[in-house]
C-alpha atoms as a PDB file:
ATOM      1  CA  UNK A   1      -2.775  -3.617  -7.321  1.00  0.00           C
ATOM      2  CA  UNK A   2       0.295  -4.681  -4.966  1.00  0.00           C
ATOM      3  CA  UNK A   3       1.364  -2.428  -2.559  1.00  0.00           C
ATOM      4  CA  UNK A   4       3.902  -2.844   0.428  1.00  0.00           C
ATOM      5  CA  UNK A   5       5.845  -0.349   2.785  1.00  0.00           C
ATOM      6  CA  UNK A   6       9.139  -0.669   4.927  1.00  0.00           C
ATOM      7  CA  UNK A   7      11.221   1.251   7.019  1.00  0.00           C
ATOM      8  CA  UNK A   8      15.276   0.261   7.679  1.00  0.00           C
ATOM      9  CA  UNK A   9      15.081   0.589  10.973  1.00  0.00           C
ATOM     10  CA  UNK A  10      11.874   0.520  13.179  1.00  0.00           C
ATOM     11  CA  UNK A  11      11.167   3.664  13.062  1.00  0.00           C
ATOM     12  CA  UNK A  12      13.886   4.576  10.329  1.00  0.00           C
ATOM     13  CA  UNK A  13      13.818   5.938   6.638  1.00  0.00           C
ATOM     14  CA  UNK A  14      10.478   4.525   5.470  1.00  0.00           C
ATOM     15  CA  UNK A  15       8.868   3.991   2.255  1.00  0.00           C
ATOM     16  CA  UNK A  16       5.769   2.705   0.402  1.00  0.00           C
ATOM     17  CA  UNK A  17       5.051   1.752  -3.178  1.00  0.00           C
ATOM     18  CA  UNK A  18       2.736   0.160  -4.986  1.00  0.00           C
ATOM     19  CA  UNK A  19       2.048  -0.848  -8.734  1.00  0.00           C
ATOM     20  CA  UNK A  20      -0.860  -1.076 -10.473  1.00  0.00           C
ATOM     21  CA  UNK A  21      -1.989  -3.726 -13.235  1.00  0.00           C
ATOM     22  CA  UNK A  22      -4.562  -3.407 -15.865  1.00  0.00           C
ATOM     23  CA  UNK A  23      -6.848  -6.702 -16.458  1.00  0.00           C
ATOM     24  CA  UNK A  24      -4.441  -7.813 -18.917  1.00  0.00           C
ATOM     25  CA  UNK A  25      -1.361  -7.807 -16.329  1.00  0.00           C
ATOM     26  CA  UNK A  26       0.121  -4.763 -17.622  1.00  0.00           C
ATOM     27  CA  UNK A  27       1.427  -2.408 -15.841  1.00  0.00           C
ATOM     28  CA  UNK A  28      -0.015   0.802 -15.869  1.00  0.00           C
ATOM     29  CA  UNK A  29       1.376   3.295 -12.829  1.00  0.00           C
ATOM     30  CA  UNK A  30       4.214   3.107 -10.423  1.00  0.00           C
ATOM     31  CA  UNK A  31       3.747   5.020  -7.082  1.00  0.00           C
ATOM     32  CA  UNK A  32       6.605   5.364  -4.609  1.00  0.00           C
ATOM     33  CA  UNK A  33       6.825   7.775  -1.754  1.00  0.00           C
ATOM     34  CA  UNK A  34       9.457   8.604   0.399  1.00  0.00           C
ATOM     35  CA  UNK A  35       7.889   9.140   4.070  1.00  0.00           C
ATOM     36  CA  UNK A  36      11.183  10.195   6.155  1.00  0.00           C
ATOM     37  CA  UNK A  37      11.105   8.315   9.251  1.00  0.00           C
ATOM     38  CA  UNK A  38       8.137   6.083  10.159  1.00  0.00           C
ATOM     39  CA  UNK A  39       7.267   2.841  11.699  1.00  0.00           C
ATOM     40  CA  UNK A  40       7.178  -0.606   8.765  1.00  0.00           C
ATOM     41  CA  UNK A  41       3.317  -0.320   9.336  1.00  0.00           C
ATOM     42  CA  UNK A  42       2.910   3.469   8.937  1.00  0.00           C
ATOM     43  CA  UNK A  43       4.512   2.880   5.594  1.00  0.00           C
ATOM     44  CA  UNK A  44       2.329  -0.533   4.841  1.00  0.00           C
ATOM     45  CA  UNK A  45      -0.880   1.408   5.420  1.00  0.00           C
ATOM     46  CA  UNK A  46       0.801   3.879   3.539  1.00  0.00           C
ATOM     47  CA  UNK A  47       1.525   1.877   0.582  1.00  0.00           C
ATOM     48  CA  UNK A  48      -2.232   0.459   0.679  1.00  0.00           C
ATOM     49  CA  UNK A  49      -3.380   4.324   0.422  1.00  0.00           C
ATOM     50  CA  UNK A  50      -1.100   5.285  -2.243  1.00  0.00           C
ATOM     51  CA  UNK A  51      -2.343   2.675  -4.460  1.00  0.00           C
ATOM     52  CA  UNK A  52      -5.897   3.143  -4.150  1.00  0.00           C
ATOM     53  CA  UNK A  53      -5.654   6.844  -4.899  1.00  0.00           C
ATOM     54  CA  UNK A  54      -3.988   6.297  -8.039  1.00  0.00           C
ATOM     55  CA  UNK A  55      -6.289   3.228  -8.805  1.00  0.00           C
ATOM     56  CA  UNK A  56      -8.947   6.373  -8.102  1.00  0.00           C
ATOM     57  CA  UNK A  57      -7.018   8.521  -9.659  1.00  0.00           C
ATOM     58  CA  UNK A  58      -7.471   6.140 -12.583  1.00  0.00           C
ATOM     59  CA  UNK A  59     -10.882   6.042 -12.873  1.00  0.00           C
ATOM     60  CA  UNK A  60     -11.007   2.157 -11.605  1.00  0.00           C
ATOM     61  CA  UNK A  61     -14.162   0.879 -10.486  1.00  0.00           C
ATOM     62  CA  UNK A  62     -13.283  -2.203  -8.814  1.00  0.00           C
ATOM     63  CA  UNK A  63     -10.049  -3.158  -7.547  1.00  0.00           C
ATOM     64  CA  UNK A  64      -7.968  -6.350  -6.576  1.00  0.00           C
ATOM     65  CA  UNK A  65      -5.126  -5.352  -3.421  1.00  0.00           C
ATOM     66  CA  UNK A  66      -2.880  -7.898  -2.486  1.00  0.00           C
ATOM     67  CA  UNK A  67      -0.088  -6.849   0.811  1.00  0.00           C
ATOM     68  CA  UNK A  68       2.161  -9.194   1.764  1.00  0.00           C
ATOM     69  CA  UNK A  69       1.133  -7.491   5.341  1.00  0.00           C
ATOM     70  CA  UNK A  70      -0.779 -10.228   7.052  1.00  0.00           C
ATOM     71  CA  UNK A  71      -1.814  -7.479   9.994  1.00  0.00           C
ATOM     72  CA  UNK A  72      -3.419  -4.360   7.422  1.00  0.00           C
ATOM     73  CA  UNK A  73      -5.278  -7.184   5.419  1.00  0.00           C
ATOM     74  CA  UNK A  74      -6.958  -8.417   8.870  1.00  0.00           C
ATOM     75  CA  UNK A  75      -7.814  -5.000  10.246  1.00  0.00           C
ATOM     76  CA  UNK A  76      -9.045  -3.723   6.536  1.00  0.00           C
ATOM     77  CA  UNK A  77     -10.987  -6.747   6.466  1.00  0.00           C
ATOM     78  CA  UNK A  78     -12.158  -6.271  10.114  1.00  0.00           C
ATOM     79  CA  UNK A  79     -10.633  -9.015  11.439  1.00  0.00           C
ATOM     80  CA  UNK A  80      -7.838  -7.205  13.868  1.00  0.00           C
ATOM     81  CA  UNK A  81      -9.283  -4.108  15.235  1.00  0.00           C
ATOM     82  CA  UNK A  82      -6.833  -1.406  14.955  1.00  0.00           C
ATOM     83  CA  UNK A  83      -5.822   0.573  18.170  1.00  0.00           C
ATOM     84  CA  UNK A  84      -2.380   1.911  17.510  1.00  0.00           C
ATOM     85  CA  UNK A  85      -3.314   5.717  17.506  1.00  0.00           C
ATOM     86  CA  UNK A  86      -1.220   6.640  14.538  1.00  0.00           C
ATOM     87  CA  UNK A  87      -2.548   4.194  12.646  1.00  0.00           C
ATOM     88  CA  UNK A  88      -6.452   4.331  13.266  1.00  0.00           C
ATOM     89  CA  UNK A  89      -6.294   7.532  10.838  1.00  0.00           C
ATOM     90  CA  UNK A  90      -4.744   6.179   8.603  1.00  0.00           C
ATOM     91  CA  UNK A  91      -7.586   2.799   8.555  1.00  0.00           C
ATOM     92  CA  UNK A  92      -9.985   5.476   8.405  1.00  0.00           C
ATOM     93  CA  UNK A  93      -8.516   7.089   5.301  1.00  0.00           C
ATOM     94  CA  UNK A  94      -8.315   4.030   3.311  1.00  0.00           C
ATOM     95  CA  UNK A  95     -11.300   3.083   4.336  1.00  0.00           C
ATOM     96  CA  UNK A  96     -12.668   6.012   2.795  1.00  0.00           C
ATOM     97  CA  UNK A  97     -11.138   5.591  -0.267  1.00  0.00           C
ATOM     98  CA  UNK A  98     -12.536   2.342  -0.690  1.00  0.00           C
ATOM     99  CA  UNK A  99     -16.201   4.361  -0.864  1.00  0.00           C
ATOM    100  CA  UNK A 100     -15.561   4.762  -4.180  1.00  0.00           C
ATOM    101  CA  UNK A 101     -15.122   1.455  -6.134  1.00  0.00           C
ATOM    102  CA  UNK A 102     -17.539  -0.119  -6.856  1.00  0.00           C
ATOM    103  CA  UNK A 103     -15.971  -3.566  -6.042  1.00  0.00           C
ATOM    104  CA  UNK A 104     -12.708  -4.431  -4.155  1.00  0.00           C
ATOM    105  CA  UNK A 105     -10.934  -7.583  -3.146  1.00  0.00           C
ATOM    106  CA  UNK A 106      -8.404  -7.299  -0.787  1.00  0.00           C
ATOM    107  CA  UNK A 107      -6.011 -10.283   0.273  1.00  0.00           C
ATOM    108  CA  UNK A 108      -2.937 -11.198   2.022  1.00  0.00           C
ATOM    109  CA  UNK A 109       0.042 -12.927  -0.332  1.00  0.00           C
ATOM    110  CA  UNK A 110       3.412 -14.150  -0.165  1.00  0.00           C
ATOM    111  CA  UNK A 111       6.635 -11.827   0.038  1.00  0.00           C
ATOM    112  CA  UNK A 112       7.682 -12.984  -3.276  1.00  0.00           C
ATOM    113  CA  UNK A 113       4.603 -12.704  -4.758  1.00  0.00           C
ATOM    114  CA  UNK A 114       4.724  -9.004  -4.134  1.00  0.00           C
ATOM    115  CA  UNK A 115       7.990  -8.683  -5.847  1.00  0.00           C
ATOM    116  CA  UNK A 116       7.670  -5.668  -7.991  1.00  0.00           C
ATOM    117  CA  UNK A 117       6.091  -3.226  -5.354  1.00  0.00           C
ATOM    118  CA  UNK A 118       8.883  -4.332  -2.779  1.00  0.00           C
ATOM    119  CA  UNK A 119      11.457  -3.398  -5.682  1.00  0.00           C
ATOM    120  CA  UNK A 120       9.592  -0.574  -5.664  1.00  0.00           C
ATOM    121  CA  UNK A 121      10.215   0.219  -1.949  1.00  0.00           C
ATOM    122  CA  UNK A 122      13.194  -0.190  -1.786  1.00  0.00           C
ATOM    123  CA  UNK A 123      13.993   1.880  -5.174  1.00  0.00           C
ATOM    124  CA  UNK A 124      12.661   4.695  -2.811  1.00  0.00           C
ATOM    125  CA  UNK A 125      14.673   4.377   0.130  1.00  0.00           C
ATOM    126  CA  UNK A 126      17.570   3.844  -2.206  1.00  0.00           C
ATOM    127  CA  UNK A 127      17.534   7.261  -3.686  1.00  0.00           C
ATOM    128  CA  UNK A 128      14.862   8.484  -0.957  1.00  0.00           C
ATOM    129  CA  UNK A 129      13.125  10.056  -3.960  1.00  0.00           C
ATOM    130  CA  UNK A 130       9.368   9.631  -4.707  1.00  0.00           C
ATOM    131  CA  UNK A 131       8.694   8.236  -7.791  1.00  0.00           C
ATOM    132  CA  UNK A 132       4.833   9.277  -8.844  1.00  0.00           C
END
Protein backbone atom coordinates (compact mmCIF):
# COMPACT_ATOMS: atom_id res chain seq x y z
CA UNK A 1 0.00 0.00 0.00
CA UNK A 2 1.22 3.74 -0.80
CA UNK A 3 -0.56 6.37 0.59
CA UNK A 4 0.23 10.23 0.73
CA UNK A 5 -1.88 13.46 1.53
CA UNK A 6 -1.46 17.27 0.60
CA UNK A 7 -3.08 20.37 0.99
CA UNK A 8 -2.41 23.61 -1.63
CA UNK A 9 -1.99 25.82 0.80
CA UNK A 10 -1.11 25.11 4.53
CA UNK A 11 -4.11 24.78 5.66
CA UNK A 12 -5.87 24.85 2.11
CA UNK A 13 -7.99 22.31 -0.02
CA UNK A 14 -6.52 19.02 1.21
CA UNK A 15 -6.53 15.57 0.04
CA UNK A 16 -5.36 11.98 0.67
CA UNK A 17 -5.14 8.87 -1.47
CA UNK A 18 -3.74 5.84 -1.43
CA UNK A 19 -3.50 2.63 -3.71
CA UNK A 20 -3.35 -0.66 -2.89
CA UNK A 21 -1.26 -3.62 -4.57
CA UNK A 22 -1.87 -7.26 -4.47
CA UNK A 23 1.44 -9.56 -4.02
CA UNK A 24 1.73 -9.68 -7.62
CA UNK A 25 1.96 -5.69 -8.03
CA UNK A 26 -1.43 -5.31 -9.25
CA UNK A 27 -3.47 -2.94 -8.43
CA UNK A 28 -6.44 -3.71 -6.71
CA UNK A 29 -8.34 -0.39 -5.06
CA UNK A 30 -7.94 3.29 -5.47
CA UNK A 31 -9.02 5.47 -2.45
CA UNK A 32 -9.12 9.25 -2.70
CA UNK A 33 -10.86 11.61 -0.38
CA UNK A 34 -11.47 15.06 -0.58
CA UNK A 35 -11.03 16.58 3.12
CA UNK A 36 -11.95 20.45 2.46
CA UNK A 37 -9.44 22.43 4.18
CA UNK A 38 -6.77 20.79 6.37
CA UNK A 39 -3.19 21.00 7.28
CA UNK A 40 -0.48 18.59 4.58
CA UNK A 41 -0.22 16.30 7.74
CA UNK A 42 -3.94 16.03 8.61
CA UNK A 43 -4.27 14.76 5.10
CA UNK A 44 -0.89 12.42 5.34
CA UNK A 45 -2.31 10.72 8.43
CA UNK A 46 -5.29 10.78 6.54
CA UNK A 47 -4.07 9.04 3.58
CA UNK A 48 -2.27 6.35 5.95
CA UNK A 49 -5.96 5.67 7.46
CA UNK A 50 -7.71 5.48 4.28
CA UNK A 51 -5.53 2.83 3.06
CA UNK A 52 -5.54 0.58 5.87
CA UNK A 53 -9.32 0.52 6.03
CA UNK A 54 -9.65 -0.56 2.62
CA UNK A 55 -6.60 -2.97 3.02
CA UNK A 56 -9.21 -4.09 6.07
CA UNK A 57 -11.84 -3.66 4.16
CA UNK A 58 -10.12 -6.23 1.96
CA UNK A 59 -9.72 -8.84 4.13
CA UNK A 60 -5.67 -8.35 4.19
CA UNK A 61 -3.85 -9.89 6.87
CA UNK A 62 -0.59 -8.35 6.68
CA UNK A 63 0.27 -5.25 5.05
CA UNK A 64 3.36 -3.36 3.52
CA UNK A 65 2.78 0.95 3.89
CA UNK A 66 5.22 2.98 2.37
CA UNK A 67 4.62 7.36 2.88
CA UNK A 68 6.86 9.43 1.41
CA UNK A 69 6.10 11.36 4.94
CA UNK A 70 9.33 11.00 6.81
CA UNK A 71 7.41 12.56 10.15
CA UNK A 72 3.99 9.87 10.25
CA UNK A 73 6.49 6.92 9.55
CA UNK A 74 8.62 8.06 12.78
CA UNK A 75 5.69 8.71 15.09
CA UNK A 76 3.77 5.33 13.74
CA UNK A 77 6.90 3.66 14.36
CA UNK A 78 7.35 5.45 17.76
CA UNK A 79 10.14 7.23 16.96
CA UNK A 80 8.62 11.06 17.05
CA UNK A 81 6.06 11.26 19.69
CA UNK A 82 3.12 13.01 18.40
CA UNK A 83 1.79 16.14 20.32
CA UNK A 84 -0.01 18.22 17.76
CA UNK A 85 -3.61 17.86 19.28
CA UNK A 86 -5.37 17.32 16.02
CA UNK A 87 -3.27 14.86 15.11
CA UNK A 88 -2.85 12.55 18.30
CA UNK A 89 -6.50 11.21 17.28
CA UNK A 90 -5.84 10.62 14.37
CA UNK A 91 -2.27 8.31 15.56
CA UNK A 92 -4.65 6.73 17.75
CA UNK A 93 -7.04 5.71 14.99
CA UNK A 94 -4.53 4.20 12.81
CA UNK A 95 -3.07 2.74 15.38
CA UNK A 96 -6.10 0.93 15.96
CA UNK A 97 -6.52 -0.18 12.73
CA UNK A 98 -3.31 -1.73 12.68
CA UNK A 99 -4.92 -4.27 15.59
CA UNK A 100 -6.10 -6.13 12.99
CA UNK A 101 -3.36 -7.46 10.61
CA UNK A 102 -1.74 -9.80 11.46
CA UNK A 103 1.62 -8.40 10.13
CA UNK A 104 2.52 -4.84 8.92
CA UNK A 105 5.62 -3.14 7.64
CA UNK A 106 5.59 0.33 7.52
CA UNK A 107 8.46 2.53 5.88
CA UNK A 108 9.40 5.85 4.70
CA UNK A 109 10.26 6.15 0.63
CA UNK A 110 11.12 8.55 -1.90
CA UNK A 111 8.57 11.15 -3.49
CA UNK A 112 8.86 9.47 -6.73
CA UNK A 113 8.60 6.27 -5.51
CA UNK A 114 5.13 7.10 -4.33
CA UNK A 115 4.10 8.22 -7.70
CA UNK A 116 0.74 6.73 -8.24
CA UNK A 117 -0.89 7.67 -4.80
CA UNK A 118 0.45 11.36 -5.27
CA UNK A 119 -1.36 11.21 -8.82
CA UNK A 120 -3.90 10.14 -6.86
CA UNK A 121 -3.93 13.26 -4.60
CA UNK A 122 -3.81 15.44 -6.68
CA UNK A 123 -6.64 13.78 -9.05
CA UNK A 124 -8.71 14.74 -5.88
CA UNK A 125 -7.98 18.20 -5.38
CA UNK A 126 -8.27 18.56 -9.11
CA UNK A 127 -11.91 17.77 -9.31
CA UNK A 128 -12.22 17.90 -5.31
CA UNK A 129 -14.22 14.69 -5.76
CA UNK A 130 -13.57 11.48 -3.73
CA UNK A 131 -12.81 8.72 -5.66
CA UNK A 132 -13.65 5.34 -3.43
Amino acid sequence: MFADGGSRGNPGPAACGAVLYDSDGNVVREVGLFLGVATNNVAEWQGLIAGLEAAHALGAQRVNVRLDSELVVKQMRGEYRVRHPQLIPLHGRAKKILTHFDQFDIRHVRRNENAAADALVNRVLDTRTSIV
